[in-house]
Protein backbone atom coordinates (compact mmCIF):
# COMPACT_ATOMS: atom_id res chain seq x y z
CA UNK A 1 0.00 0.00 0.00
CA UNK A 2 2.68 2.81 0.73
CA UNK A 3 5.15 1.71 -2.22
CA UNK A 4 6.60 4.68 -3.12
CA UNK A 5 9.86 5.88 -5.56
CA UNK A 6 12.06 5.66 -2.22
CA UNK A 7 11.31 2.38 -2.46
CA UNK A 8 12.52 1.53 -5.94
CA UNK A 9 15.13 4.13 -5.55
CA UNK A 10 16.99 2.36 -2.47
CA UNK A 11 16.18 -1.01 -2.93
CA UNK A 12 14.11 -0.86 0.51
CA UNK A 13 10.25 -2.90 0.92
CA UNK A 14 9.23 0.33 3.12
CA UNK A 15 9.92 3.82 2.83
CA UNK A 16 11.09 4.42 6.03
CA UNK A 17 14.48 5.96 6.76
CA UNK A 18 17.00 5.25 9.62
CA UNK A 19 18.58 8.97 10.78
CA UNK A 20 21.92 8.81 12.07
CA UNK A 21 22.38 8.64 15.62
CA UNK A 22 25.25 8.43 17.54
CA UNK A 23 25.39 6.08 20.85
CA UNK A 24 22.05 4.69 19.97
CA UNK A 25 22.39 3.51 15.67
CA UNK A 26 25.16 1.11 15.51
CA UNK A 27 25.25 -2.09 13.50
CA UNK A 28 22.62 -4.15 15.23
CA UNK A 29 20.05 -1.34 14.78
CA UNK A 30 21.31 -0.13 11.38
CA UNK A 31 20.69 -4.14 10.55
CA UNK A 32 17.53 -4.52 12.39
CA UNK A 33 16.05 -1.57 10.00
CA UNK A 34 16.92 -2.87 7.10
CA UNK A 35 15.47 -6.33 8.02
CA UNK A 36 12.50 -4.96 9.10
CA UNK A 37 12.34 -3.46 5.30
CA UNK A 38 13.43 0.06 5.71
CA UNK A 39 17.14 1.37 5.25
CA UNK A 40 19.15 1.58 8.28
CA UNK A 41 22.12 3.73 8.26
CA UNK A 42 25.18 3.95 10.25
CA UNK A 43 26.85 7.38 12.51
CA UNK A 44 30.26 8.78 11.93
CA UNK A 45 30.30 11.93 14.03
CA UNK A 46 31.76 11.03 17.22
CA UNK A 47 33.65 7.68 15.76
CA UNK A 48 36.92 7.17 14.32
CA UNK A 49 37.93 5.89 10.67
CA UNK A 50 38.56 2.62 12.13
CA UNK A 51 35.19 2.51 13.99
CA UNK A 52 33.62 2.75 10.66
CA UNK A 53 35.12 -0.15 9.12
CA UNK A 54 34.33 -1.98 11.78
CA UNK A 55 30.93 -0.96 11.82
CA UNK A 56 30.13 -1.08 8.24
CA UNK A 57 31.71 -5.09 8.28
CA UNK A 58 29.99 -6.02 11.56
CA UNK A 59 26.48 -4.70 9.40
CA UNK A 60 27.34 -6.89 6.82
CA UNK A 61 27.26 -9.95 8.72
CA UNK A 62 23.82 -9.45 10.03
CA UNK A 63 21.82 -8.10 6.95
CA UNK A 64 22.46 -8.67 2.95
CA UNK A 65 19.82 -5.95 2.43
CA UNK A 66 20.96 -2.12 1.63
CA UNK A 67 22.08 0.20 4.19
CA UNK A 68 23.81 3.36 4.50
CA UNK A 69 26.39 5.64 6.01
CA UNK A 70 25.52 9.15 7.16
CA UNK A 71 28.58 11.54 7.00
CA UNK A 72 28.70 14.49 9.39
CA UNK A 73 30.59 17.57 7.85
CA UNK A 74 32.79 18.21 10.45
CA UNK A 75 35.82 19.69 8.51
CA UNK A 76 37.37 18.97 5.37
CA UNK A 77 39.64 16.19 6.40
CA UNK A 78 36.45 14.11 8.59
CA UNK A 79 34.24 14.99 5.42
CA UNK A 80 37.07 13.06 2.77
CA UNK A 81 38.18 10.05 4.77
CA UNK A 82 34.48 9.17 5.50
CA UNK A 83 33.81 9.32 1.83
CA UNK A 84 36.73 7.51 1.11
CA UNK A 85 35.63 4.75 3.11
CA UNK A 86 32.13 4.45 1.95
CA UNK A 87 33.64 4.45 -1.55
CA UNK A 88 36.64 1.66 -0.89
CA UNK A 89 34.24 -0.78 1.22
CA UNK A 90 31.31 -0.25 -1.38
CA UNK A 91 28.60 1.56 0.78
CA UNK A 92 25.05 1.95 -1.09
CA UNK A 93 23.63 4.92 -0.06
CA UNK A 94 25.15 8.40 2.03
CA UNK A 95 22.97 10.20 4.02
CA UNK A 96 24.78 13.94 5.03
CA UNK A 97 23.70 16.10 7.87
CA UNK A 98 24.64 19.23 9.79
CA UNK A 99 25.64 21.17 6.64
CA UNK A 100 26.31 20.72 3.23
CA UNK A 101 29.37 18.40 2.40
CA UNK A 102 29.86 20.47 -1.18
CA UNK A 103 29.86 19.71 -4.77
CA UNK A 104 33.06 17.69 -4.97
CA UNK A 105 31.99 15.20 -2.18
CA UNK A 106 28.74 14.73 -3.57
CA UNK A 107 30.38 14.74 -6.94
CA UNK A 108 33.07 11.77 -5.63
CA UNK A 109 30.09 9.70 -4.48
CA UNK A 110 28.01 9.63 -7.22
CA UNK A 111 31.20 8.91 -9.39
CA UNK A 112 31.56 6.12 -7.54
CA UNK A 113 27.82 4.36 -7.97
CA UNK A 114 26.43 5.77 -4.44
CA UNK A 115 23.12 7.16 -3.90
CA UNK A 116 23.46 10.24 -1.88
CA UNK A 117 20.75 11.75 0.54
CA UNK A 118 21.39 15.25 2.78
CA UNK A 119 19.99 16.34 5.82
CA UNK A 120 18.36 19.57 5.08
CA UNK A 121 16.19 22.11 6.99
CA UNK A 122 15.44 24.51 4.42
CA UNK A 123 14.57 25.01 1.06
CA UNK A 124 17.65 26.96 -0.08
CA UNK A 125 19.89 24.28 1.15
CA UNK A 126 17.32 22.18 -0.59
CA UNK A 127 18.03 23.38 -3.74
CA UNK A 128 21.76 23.74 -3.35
CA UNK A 129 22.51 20.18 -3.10
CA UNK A 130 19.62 19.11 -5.46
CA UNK A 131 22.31 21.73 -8.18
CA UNK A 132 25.14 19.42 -6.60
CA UNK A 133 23.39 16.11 -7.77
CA UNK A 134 21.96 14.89 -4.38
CA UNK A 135 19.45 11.96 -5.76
CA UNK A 136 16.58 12.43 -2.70
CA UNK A 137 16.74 15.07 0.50
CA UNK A 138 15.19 14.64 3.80
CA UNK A 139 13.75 18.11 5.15
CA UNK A 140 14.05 17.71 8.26
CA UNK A 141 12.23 20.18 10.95
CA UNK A 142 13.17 21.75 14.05
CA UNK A 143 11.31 19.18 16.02
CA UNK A 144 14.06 16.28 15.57
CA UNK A 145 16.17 15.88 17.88
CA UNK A 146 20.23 16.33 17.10
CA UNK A 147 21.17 19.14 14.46
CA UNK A 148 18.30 21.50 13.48
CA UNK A 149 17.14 24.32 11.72
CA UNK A 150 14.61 26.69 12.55
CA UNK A 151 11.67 25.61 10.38
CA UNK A 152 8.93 23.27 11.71
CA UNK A 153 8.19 20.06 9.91
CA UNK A 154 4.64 20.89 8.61
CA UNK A 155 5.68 24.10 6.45
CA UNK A 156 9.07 22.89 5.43
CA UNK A 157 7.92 19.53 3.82
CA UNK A 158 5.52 21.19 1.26
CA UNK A 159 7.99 24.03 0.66
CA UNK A 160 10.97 21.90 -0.44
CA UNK A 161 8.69 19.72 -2.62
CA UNK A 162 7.36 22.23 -4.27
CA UNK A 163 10.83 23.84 -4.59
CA UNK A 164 12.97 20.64 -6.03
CA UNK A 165 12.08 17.83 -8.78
CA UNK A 166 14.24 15.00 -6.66
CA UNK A 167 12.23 12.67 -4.00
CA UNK A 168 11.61 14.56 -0.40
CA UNK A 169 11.94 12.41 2.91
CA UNK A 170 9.98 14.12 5.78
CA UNK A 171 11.90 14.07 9.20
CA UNK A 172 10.82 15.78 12.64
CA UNK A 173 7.88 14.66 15.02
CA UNK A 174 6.99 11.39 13.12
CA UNK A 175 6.68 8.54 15.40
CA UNK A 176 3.71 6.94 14.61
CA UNK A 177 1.04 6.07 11.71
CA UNK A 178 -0.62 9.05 12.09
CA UNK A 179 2.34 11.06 11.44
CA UNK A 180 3.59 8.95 8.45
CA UNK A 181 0.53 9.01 6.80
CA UNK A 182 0.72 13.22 7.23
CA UNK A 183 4.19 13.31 5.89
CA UNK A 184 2.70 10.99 2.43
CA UNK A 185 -0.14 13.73 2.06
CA UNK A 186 2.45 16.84 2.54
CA UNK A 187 3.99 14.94 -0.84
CA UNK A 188 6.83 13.42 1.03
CA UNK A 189 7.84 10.09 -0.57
CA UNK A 190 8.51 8.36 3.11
CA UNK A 191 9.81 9.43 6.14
CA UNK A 192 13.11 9.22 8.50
CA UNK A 193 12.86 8.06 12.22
CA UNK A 194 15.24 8.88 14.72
CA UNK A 195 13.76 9.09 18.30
CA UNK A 196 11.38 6.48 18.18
CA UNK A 197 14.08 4.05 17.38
CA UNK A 198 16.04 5.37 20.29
CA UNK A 199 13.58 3.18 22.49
CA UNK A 200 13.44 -0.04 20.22
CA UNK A 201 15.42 -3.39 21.72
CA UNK A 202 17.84 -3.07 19.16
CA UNK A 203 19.19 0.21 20.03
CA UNK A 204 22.49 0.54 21.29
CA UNK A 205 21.51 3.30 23.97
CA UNK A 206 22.30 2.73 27.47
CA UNK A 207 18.66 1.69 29.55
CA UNK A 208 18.83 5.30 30.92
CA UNK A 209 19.03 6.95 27.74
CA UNK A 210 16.18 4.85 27.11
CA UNK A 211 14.14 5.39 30.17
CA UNK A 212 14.56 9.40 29.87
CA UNK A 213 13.02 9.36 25.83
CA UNK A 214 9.91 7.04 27.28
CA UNK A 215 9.66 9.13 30.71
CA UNK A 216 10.13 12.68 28.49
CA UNK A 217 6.86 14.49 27.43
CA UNK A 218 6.67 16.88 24.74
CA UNK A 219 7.66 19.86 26.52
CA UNK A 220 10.98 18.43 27.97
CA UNK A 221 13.19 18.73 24.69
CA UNK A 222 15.00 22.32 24.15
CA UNK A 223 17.39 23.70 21.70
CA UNK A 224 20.55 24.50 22.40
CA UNK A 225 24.50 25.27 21.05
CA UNK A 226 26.28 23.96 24.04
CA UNK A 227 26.76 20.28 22.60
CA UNK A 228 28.74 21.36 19.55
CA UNK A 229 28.60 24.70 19.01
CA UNK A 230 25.45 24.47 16.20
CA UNK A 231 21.84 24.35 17.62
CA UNK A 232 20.85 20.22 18.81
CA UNK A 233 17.72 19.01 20.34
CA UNK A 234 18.53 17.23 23.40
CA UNK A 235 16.21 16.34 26.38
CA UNK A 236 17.31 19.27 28.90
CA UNK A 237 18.53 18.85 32.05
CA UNK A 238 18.77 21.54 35.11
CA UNK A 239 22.11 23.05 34.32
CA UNK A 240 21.13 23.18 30.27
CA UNK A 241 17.86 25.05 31.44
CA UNK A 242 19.65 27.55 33.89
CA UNK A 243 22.20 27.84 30.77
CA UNK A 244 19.35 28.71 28.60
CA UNK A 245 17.06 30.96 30.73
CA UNK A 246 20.14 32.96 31.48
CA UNK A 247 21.55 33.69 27.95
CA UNK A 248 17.93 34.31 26.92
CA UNK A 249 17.90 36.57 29.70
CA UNK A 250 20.45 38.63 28.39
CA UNK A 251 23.19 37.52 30.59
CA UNK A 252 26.36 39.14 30.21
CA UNK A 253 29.59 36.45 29.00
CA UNK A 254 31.32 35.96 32.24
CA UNK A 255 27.52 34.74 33.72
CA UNK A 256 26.54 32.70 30.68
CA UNK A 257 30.68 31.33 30.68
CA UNK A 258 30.25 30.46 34.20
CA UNK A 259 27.03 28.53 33.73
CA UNK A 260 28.40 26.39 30.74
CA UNK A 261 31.19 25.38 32.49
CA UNK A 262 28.94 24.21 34.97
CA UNK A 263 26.98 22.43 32.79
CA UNK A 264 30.39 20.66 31.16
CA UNK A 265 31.41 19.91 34.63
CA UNK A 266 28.21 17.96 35.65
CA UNK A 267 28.17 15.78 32.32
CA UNK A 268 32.28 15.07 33.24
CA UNK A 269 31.51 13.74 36.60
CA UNK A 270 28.54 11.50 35.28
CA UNK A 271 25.99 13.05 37.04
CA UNK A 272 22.83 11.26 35.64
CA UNK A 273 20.82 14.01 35.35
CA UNK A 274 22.96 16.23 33.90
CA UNK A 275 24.04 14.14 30.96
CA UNK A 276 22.86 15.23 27.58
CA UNK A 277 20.29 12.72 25.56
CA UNK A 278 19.90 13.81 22.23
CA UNK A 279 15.89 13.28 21.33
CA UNK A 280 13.16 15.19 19.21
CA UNK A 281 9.81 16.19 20.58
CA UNK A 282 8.39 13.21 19.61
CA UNK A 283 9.57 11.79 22.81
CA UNK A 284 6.28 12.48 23.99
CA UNK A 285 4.57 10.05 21.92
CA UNK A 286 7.15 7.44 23.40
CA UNK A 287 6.25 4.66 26.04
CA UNK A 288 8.17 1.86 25.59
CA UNK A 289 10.92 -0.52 24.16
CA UNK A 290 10.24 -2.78 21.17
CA UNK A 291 11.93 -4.63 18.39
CA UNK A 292 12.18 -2.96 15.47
CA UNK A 293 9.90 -4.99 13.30
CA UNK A 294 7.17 -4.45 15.52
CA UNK A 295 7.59 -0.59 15.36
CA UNK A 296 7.41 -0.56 12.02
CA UNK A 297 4.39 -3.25 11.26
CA UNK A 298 2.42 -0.66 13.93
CA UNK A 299 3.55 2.32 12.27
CA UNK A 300 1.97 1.12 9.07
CA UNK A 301 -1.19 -0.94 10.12
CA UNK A 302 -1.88 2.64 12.01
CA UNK A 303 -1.18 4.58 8.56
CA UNK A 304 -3.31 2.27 6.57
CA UNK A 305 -6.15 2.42 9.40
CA UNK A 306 -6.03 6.03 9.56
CA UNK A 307 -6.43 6.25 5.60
CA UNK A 308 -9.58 3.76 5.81
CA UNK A 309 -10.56 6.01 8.51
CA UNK A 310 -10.70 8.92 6.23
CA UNK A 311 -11.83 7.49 3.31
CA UNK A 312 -14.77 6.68 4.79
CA UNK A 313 -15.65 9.58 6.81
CA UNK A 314 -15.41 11.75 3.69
CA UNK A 315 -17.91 8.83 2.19
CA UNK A 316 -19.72 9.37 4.48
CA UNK A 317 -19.42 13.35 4.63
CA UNK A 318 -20.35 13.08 0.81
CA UNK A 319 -23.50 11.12 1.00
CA UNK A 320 -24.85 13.51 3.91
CA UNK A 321 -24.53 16.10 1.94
CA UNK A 322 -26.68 14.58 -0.89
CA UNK A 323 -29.13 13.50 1.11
């Protein structure tokens, strides 16, 4: 029922997008993904060259069906050995994120046979790397957790299809049926899931992580610079808030300085409470841990309900107003 030119584009049964998450989307969840019949896609930031190698073999072993890399540009040099591993150990598909990885990466990877998909949340950036030869985007909104923009999911989706020719991938507050089945009618071809697979068995995040997505509600997310110096959705935490408040506030440097440190300090000592867990808004919508499979079957026998649903109250709206 929700075939769509993802699909045939990435060799996937669903169109249903892994994003990139680091501490949480290893190889067991990347696999799991792709079993299940989406793509599931492995994180650089944070890891090292040889991480990757590792990671993209240990993949291997537990899934013959596609999968992909997402590259973080983090400088020139992280940008160009990433590529040059997903090129030498023959990586389908690149997904990019945080910023735009430039014409001669994008370039290198479609020289060498691999399907390329950025991270975007806007439609400029849209159309830059659509002009750079990107083969599908995923406009993302400011309600997904990690790296965001400033645009909300529900206007940006529309915008950037009506601004590129190339498949669109919504991303940001989809966790469910309902949600997938909005993305479809905003003329997305499928959708990217990040949070909800946070809390799925196969994710690699420590049980607290875990336990703060599923005991989260919508209003406990904020954005912030503190992580890595561009604007992330994490879950916040006391010292992130007083952080927050304060430069909102107007505090002057030495205050705002002082209250970062602080905030560094906590996460260094392992103070639970304090430590950052990267998650969208749609933690709200999350209450517990299952397999991956199961996700995914729910997320669609929900979309395909919800379409019955409203095919026949408009049916139904129509013959009233005959009558």
């Amino acid at each position: 029922m929700f075939h769509t030119v993802l699909c045939d584009l990435l060799g996937i049964r669903y169109p249903i997008l892994q994003g990139a998450m680091q501490g949480a989307g290893g190889p067991r969840l990347a696999a799991a993904v792709s079993e299940a019949g989406g793509l599931g896609v492995l994180a650089t930031f944070g890891g090292t060259e040889k991480q990757l190698r590792a990671d993209i073999e240990a993949t291997r072993k537990l899934t013959d069906r596609p999968f992909g890399v997402n590259i973080t540009p983090m400088g020139r040099g992280f940008t160009e050995s990433r590529t040059r591993i997903a090129i030498e150990l023959g990586v389908p598909i690149v997904t990019t994120g945080r910023g735009d990885p430039g014409t001669s990466t994008v370039a290198e990877l479609k020289r060498a046979g691999i399907v390329v998909i950025p991270v975007v949340p806007s439609v400029d950036h849209a159309r830059r790397v659509e002009q750079e030869g990107a083969d599908a985007v995923v406009a993302s909104g400011c309600e997904a957790g990690g790296h965001v923009g400033t645009v909300s999911t529900l206007p940006l989706v529309p915008l950037v299809v009506d601004a590129v020719r190339i498949p669109v991938v919504a991303a940001g507050g989809i966790g469910d049926g309902r949600g997938f089945l909005a993305a479809l009618a905003l003329g997305a071809c499928g959708i990217q899931l990040g949070t909800r697979l946070i809390c799925s068995v196969e994710s690699e995040a420590a049980a607290g992580f875990k336990q703060r997505v599923i005991d989260a509600v919508e209003t406990d997310t904020l954005v912030t610079e503190v992580l890595t110096g561009k604007t992330v959705r994490t879950i916040a935490t006391p010292a992130l808030r007083a952080y927050e408040a304060a430069r909102l506030d107007g505090a002057d440097a030495a205050r705002t300085a002082e209250l970062k440190r602080a905030f560094r300090s906590a996460t260094r000592t392992g103070q639970r409470e304090e430590y950052p867990a990267v998650a969208g808004e749609i933690a709200g919508m999350v209450h517990d841990i299952r397999p991956v499979r199961e996700i995914f079957e729910s997320i669609l026998a929900d979309a395909a309900a919800q379409l019955r649903r409203v095919a026949d109250e408009s049916e139904q709206a129509g013959l009233s107003s005959t009558d």
